[in-house]
N, C-alpha and C. Protein backbone atom coordinates (compact mmCIF):
# COMPACT_ATOMS: atom_id res chain seq x y z
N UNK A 1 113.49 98.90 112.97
CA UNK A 1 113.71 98.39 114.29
C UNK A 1 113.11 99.39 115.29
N UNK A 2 112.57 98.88 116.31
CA UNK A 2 111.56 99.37 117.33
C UNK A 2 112.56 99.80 118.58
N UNK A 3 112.69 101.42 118.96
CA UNK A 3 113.53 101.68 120.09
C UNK A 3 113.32 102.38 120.67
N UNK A 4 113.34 102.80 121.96
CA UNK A 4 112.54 103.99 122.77
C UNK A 4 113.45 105.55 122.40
N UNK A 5 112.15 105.91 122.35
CA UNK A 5 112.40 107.75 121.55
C UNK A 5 113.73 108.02 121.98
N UNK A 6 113.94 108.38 123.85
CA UNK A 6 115.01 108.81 124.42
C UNK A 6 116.49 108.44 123.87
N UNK A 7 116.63 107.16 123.04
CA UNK A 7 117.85 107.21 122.69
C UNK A 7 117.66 107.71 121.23
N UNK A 8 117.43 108.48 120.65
CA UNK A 8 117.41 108.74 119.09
C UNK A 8 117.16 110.69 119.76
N UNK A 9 116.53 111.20 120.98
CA UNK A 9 116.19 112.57 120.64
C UNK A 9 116.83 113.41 119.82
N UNK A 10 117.80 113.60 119.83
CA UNK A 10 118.15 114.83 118.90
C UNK A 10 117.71 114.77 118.33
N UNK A 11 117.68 113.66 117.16
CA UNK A 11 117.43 113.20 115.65
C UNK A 11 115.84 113.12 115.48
N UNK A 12 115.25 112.85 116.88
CA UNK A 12 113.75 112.70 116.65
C UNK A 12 113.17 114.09 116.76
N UNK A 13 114.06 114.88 117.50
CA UNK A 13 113.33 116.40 117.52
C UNK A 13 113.46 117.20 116.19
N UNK A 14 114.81 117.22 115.47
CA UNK A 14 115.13 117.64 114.32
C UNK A 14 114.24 117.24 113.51
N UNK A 15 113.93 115.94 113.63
CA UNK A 15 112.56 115.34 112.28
C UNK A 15 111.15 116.06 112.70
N UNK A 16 111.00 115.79 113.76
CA UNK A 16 109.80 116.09 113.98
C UNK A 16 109.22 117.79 113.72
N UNK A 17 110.33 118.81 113.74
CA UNK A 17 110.10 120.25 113.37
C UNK A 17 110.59 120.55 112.14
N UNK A 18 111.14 119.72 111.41
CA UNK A 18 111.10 119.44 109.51
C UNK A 18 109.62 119.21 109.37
N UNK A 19 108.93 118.12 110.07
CA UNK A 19 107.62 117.96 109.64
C UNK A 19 107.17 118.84 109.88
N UNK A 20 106.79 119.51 111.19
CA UNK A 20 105.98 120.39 111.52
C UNK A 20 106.18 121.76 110.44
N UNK A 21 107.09 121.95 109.50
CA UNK A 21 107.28 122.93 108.64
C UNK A 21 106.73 122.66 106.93
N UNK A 22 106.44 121.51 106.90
CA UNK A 22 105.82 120.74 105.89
C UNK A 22 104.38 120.41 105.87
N UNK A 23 103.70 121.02 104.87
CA UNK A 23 101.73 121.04 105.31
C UNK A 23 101.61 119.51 104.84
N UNK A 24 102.54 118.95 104.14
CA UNK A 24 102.07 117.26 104.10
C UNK A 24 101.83 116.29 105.52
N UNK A 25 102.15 117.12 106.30
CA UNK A 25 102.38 116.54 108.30
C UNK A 25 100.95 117.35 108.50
N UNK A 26 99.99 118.18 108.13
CA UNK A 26 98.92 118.83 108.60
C UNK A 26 98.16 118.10 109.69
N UNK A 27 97.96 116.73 109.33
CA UNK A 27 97.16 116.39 110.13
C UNK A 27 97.58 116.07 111.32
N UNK A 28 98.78 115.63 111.62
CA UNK A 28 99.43 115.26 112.56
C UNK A 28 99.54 116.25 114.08
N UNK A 29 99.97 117.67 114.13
CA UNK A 29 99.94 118.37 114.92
C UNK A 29 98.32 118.86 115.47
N UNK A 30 97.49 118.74 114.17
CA UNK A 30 95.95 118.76 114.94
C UNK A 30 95.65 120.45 114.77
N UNK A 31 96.26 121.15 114.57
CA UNK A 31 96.08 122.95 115.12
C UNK A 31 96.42 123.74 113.81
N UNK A 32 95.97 125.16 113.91
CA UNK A 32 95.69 125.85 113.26
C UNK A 32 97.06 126.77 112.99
N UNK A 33 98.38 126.47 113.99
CA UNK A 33 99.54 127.32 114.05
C UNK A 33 100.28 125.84 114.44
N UNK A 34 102.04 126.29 113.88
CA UNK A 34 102.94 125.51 113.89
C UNK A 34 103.73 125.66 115.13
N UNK A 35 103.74 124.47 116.38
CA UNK A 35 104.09 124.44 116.86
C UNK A 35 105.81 123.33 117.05
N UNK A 36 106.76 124.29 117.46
CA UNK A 36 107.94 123.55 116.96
C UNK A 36 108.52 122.96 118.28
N UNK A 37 108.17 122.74 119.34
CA UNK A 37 108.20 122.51 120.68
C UNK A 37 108.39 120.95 120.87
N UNK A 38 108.66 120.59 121.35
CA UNK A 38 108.36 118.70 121.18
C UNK A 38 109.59 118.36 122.41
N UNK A 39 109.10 117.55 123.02
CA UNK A 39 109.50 116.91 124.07
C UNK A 39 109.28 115.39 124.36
N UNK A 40 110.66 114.95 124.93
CA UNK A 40 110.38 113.40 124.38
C UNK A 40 110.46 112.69 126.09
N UNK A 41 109.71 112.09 126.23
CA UNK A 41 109.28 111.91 127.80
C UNK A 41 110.53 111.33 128.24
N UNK A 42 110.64 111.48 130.01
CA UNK A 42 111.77 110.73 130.36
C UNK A 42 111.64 109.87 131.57
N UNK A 43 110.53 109.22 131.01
CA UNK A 43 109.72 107.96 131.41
C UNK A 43 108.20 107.12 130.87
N UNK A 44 108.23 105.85 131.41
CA UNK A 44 106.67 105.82 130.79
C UNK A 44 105.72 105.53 131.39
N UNK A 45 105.38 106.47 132.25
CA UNK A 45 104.74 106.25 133.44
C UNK A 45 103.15 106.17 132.55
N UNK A 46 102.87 107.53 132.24
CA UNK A 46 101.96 108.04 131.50
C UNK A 46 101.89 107.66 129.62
N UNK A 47 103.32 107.91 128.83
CA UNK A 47 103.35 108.63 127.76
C UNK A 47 104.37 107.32 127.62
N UNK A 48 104.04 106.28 126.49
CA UNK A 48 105.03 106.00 125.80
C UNK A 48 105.40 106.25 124.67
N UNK A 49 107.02 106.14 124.20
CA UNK A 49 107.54 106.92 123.21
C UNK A 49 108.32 105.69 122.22
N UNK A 50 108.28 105.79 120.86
CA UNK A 50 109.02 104.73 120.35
C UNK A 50 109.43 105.49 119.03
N UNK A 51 110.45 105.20 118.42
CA UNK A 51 111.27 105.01 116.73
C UNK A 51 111.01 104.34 116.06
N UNK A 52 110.94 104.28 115.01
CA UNK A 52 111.60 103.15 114.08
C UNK A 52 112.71 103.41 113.01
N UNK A 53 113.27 102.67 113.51
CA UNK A 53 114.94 102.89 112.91
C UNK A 53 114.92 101.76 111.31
N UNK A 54 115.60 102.82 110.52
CA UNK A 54 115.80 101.14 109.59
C UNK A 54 117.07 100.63 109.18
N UNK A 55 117.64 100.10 108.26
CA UNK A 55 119.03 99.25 108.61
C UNK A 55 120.21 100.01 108.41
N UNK A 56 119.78 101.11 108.27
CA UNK A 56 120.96 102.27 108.08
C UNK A 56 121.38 103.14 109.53
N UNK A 57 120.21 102.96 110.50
CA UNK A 57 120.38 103.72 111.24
C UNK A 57 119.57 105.15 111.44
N UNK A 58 119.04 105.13 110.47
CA UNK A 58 117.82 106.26 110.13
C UNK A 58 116.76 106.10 110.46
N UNK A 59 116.42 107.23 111.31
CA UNK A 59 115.08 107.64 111.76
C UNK A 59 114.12 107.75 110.78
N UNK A 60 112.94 106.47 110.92
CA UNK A 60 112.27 106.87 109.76
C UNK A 60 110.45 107.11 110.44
N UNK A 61 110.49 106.79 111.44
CA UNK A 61 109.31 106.80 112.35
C UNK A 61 109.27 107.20 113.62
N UNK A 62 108.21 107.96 114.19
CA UNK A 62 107.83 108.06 115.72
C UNK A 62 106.35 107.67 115.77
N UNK A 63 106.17 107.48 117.28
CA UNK A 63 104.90 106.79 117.70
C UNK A 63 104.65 106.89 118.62
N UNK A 64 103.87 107.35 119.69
CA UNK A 64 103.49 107.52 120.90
C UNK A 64 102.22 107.18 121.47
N UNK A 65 101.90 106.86 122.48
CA UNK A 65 100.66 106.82 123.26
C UNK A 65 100.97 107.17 124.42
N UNK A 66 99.46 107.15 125.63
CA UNK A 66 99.39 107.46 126.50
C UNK A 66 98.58 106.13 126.86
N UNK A 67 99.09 106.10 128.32
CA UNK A 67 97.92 104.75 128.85
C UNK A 67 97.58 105.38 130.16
N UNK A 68 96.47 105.04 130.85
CA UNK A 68 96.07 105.37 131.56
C UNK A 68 95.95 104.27 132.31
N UNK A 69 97.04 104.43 133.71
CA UNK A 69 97.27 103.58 134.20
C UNK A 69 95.83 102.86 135.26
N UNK A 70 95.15 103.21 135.58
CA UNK A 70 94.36 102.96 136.49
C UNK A 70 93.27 101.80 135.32
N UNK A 71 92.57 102.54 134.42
CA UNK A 71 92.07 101.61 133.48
C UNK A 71 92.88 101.14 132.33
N UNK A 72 93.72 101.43 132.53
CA UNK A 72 94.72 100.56 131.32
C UNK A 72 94.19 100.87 129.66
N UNK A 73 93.58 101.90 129.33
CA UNK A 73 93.02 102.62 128.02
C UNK A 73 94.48 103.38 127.36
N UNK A 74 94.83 102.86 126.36
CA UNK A 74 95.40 103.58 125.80
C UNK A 74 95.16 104.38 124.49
N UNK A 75 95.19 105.76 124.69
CA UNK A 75 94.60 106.40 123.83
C UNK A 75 95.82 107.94 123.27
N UNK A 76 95.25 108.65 122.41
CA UNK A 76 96.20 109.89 122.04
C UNK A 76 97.35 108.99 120.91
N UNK A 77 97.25 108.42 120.60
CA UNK A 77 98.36 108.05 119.30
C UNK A 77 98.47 109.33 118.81
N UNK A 78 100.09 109.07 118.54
CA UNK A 78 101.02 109.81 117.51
C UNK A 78 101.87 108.98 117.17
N UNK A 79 101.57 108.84 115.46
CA UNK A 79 101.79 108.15 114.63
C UNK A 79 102.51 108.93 113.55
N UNK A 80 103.86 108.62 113.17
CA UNK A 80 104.45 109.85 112.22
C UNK A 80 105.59 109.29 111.68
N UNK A 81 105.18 109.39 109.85
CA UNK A 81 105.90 108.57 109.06
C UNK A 81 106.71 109.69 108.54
N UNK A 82 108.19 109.85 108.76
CA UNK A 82 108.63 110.79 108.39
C UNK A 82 109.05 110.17 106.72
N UNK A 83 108.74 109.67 106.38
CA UNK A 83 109.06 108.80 105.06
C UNK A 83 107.97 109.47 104.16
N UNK A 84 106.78 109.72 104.41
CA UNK A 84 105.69 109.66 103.53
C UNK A 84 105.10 108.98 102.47
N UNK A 85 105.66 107.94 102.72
CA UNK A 85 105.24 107.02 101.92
C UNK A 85 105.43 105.60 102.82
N UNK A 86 104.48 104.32 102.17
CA UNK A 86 104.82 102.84 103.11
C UNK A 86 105.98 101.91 102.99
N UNK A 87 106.39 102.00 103.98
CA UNK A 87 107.51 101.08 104.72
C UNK A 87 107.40 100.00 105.34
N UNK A 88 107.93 99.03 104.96
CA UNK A 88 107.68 97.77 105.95
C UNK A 88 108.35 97.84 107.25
N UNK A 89 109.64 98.48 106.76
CA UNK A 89 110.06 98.47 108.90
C UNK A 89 108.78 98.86 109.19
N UNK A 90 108.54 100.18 108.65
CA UNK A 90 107.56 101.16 110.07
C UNK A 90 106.40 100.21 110.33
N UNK A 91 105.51 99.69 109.01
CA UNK A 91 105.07 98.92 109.17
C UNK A 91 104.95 97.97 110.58
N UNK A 92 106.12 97.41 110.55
CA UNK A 92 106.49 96.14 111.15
C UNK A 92 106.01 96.64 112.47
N UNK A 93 107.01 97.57 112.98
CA UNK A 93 107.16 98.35 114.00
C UNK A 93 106.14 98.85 114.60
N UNK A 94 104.87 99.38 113.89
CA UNK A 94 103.85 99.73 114.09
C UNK A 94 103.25 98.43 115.03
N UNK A 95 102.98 97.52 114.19
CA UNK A 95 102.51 96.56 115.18
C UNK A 95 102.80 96.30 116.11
N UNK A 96 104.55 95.94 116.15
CA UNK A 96 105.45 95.72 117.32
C UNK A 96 104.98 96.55 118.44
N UNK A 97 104.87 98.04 118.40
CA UNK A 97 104.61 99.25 119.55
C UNK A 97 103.27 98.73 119.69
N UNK A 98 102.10 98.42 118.91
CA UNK A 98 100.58 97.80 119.52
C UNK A 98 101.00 96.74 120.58
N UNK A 99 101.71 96.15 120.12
CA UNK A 99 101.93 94.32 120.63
C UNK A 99 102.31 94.66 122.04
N UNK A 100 103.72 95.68 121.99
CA UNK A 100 104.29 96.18 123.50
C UNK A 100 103.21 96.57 124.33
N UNK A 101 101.98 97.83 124.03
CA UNK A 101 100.70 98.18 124.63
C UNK A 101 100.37 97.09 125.28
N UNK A 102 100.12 96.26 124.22
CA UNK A 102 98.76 95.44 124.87
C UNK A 102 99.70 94.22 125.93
N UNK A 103 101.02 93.79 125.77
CA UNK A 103 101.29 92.59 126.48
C UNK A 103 102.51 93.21 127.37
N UNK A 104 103.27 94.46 127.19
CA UNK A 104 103.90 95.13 128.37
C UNK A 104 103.27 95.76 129.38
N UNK A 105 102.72 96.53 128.89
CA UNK A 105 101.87 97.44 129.53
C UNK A 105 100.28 97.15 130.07
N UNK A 106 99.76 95.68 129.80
CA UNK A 106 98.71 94.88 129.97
C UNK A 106 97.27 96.23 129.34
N UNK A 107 97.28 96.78 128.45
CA UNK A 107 96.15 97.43 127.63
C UNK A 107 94.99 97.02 127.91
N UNK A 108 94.34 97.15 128.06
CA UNK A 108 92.40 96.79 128.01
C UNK A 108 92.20 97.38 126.99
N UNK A 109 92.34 98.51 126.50
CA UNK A 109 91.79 98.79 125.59
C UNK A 109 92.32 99.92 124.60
N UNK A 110 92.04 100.25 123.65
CA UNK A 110 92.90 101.47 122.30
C UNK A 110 91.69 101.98 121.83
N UNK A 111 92.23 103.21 121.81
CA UNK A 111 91.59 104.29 121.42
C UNK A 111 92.33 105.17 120.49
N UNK A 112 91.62 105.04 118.89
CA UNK A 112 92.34 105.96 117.91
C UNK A 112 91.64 106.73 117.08
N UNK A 113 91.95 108.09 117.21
CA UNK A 113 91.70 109.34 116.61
C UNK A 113 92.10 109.66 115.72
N UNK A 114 91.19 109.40 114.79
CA UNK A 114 92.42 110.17 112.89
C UNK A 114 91.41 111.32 112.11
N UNK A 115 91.95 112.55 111.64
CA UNK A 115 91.31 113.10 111.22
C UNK A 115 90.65 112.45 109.37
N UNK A 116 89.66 113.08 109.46
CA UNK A 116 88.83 112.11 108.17
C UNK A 116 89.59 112.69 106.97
N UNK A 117 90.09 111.70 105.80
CA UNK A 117 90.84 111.98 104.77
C UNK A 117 92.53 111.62 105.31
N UNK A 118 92.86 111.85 106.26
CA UNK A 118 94.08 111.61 106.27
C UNK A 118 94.74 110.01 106.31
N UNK A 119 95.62 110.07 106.05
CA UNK A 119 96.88 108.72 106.13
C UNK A 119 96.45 108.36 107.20
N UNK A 120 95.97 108.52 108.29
CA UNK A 120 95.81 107.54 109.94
C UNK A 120 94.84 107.36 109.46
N UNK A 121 94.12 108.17 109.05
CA UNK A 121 92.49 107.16 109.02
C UNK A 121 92.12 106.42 108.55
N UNK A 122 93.28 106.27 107.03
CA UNK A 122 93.10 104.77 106.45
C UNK A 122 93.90 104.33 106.89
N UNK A 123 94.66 104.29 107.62
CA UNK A 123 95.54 103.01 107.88
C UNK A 123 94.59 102.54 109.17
N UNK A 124 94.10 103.45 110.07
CA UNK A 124 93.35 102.71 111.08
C UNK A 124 92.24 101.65 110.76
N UNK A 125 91.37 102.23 109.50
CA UNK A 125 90.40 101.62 108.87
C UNK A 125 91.10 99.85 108.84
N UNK A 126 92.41 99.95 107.99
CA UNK A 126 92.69 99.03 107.89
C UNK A 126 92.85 97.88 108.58
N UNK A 127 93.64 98.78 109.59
CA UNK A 127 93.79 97.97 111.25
C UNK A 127 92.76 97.61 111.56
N UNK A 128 91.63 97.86 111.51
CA UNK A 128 90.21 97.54 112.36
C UNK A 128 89.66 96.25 111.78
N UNK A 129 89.71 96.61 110.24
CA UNK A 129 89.41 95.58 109.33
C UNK A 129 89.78 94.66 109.39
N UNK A 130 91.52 94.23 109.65
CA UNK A 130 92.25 93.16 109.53
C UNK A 130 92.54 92.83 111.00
N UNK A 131 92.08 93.41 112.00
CA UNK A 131 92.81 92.76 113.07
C UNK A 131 91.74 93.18 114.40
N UNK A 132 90.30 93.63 114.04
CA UNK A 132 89.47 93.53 114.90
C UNK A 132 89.03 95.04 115.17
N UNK A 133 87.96 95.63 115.93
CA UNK A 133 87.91 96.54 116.53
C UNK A 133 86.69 97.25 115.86
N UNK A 134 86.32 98.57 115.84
CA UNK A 134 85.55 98.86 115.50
C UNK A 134 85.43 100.94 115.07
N UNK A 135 84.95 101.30 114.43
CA UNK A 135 84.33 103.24 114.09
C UNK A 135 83.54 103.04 115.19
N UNK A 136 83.76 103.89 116.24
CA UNK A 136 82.88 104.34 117.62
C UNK A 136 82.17 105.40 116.97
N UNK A 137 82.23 106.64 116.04
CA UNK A 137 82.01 107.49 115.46
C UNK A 137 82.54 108.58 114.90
N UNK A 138 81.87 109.55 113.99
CA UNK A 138 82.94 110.30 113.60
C UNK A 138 82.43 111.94 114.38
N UNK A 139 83.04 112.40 114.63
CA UNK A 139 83.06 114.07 114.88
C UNK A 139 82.74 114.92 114.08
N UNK A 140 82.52 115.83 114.04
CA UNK A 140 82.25 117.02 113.01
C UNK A 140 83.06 118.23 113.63
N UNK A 141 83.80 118.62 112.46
CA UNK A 141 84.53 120.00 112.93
C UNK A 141 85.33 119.57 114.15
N UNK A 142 86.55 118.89 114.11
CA UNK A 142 86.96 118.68 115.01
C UNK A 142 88.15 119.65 115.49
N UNK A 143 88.53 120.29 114.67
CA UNK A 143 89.78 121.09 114.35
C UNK A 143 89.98 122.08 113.37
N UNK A 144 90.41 123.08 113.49
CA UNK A 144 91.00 124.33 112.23
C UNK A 144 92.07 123.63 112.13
N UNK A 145 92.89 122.95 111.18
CA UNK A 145 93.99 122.99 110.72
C UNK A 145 95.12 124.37 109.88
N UNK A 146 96.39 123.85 109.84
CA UNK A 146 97.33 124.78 109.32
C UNK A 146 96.60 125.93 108.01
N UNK A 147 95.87 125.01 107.43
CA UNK A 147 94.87 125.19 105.91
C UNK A 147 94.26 126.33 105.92
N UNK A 148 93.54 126.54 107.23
CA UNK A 148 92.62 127.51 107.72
C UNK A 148 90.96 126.52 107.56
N UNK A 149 91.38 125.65 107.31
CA UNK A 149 89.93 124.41 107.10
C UNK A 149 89.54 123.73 108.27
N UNK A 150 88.27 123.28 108.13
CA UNK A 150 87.78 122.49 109.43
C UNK A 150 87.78 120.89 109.15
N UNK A 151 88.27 120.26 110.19
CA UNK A 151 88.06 118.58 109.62
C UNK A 151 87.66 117.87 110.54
N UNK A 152 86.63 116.95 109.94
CA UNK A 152 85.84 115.99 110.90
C UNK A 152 87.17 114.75 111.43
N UNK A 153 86.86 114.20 112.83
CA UNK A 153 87.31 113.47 113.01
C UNK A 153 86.78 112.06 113.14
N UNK A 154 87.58 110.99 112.86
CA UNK A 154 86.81 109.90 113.33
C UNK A 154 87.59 109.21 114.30
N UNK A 155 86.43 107.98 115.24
CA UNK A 155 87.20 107.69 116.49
C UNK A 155 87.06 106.47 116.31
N UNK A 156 88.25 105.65 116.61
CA UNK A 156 88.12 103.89 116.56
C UNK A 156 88.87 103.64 117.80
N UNK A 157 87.76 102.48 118.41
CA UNK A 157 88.31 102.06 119.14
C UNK A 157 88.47 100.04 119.32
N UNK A 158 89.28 99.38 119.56
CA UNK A 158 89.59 98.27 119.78
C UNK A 158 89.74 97.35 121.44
N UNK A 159 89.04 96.82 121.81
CA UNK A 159 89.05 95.80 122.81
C UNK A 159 90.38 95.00 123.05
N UNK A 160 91.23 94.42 123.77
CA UNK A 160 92.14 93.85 123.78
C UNK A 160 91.26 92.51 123.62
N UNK A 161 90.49 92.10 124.35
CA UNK A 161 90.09 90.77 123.21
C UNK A 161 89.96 90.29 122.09
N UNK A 162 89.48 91.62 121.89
CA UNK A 162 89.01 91.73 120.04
C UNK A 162 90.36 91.46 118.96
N UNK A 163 91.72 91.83 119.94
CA UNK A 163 92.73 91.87 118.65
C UNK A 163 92.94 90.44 118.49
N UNK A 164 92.96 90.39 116.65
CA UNK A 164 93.26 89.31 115.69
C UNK A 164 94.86 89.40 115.68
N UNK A 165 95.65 89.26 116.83
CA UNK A 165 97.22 89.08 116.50
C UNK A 165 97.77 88.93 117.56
């Protein structure tokens, strides 16, 4: 179930610096040092924030974007399966938080950044595949990660016309 961050924080900050202590989350923070800091907006002017809860009451997901209100681009996803493995809530939910973008928040357009090899980048692949959009390109050396390694990024972006849903 799909719910805004602010009512879950505690529980979303506690998860989120478990991950950040876990190199299976590497790609997620983007950086070369562990940052345990996290702040959950207290509005959505700029930055929206979402959960996904599943029937227990457990935090099993966070998700965020940024939209830019003037062109309506929403871009910067944070996408974070504290499960590590696939879930149909989050699943579900995942879409649900696209769906909110594009028909709450009136979206023009998405913009998503996944480092190459990781879990976002195939799942974005997927998204593109099944529901429209397109690889704008990939980056080189986009980042030192936790690893001490460098990783290319790739960038997809999607049209609000373009979405198949």
């Amino acid at each position: 179930m799909l719910k805004p961050a602010i009512l879950h924080e505690d529980q979303l900050v506690r998860k989120y610096r478990e991950a950040v202590c876990d190199d299976h989350f590497k790609f997620y923070t983007g950086t070369s040092y562990r940052n345990y800091n996290f702040e959950v907006e207290r509005n959505d002017w700029s930055a929206i924030q979402r959960v996904s809860i599943d029937k227990n009451g457990v935090l099993i997901g966070f998700m965020s974007a940024y939209i830019n209100r003037e062109s309506r681009v929403v871009s910067s996803f944070g996408i974070l399966n504290f499960t590590k493995k696939a879930n149909l809530i989050w699943s579900i939910d995942i879409i649900k938080f696209i769906r909110e973008l594009r028909d709450r928040y009136n979206a023009s357009k998405f913009e998503f950044v996944a480092f190459v090899g990781s879990d976002a980048e195939c799942m974005y692949r997927r998204f593109i595949e099944k529901h429209g959009g397109n690889v704008a390109g990939t980056l080189r050396h986009t980042a030192k990660l936790i690893d001490g390694e460098y990783y290319d990024s790739t960038l997809f972006e999607i049209m609000r016309e373009d979405m198949h849903f």
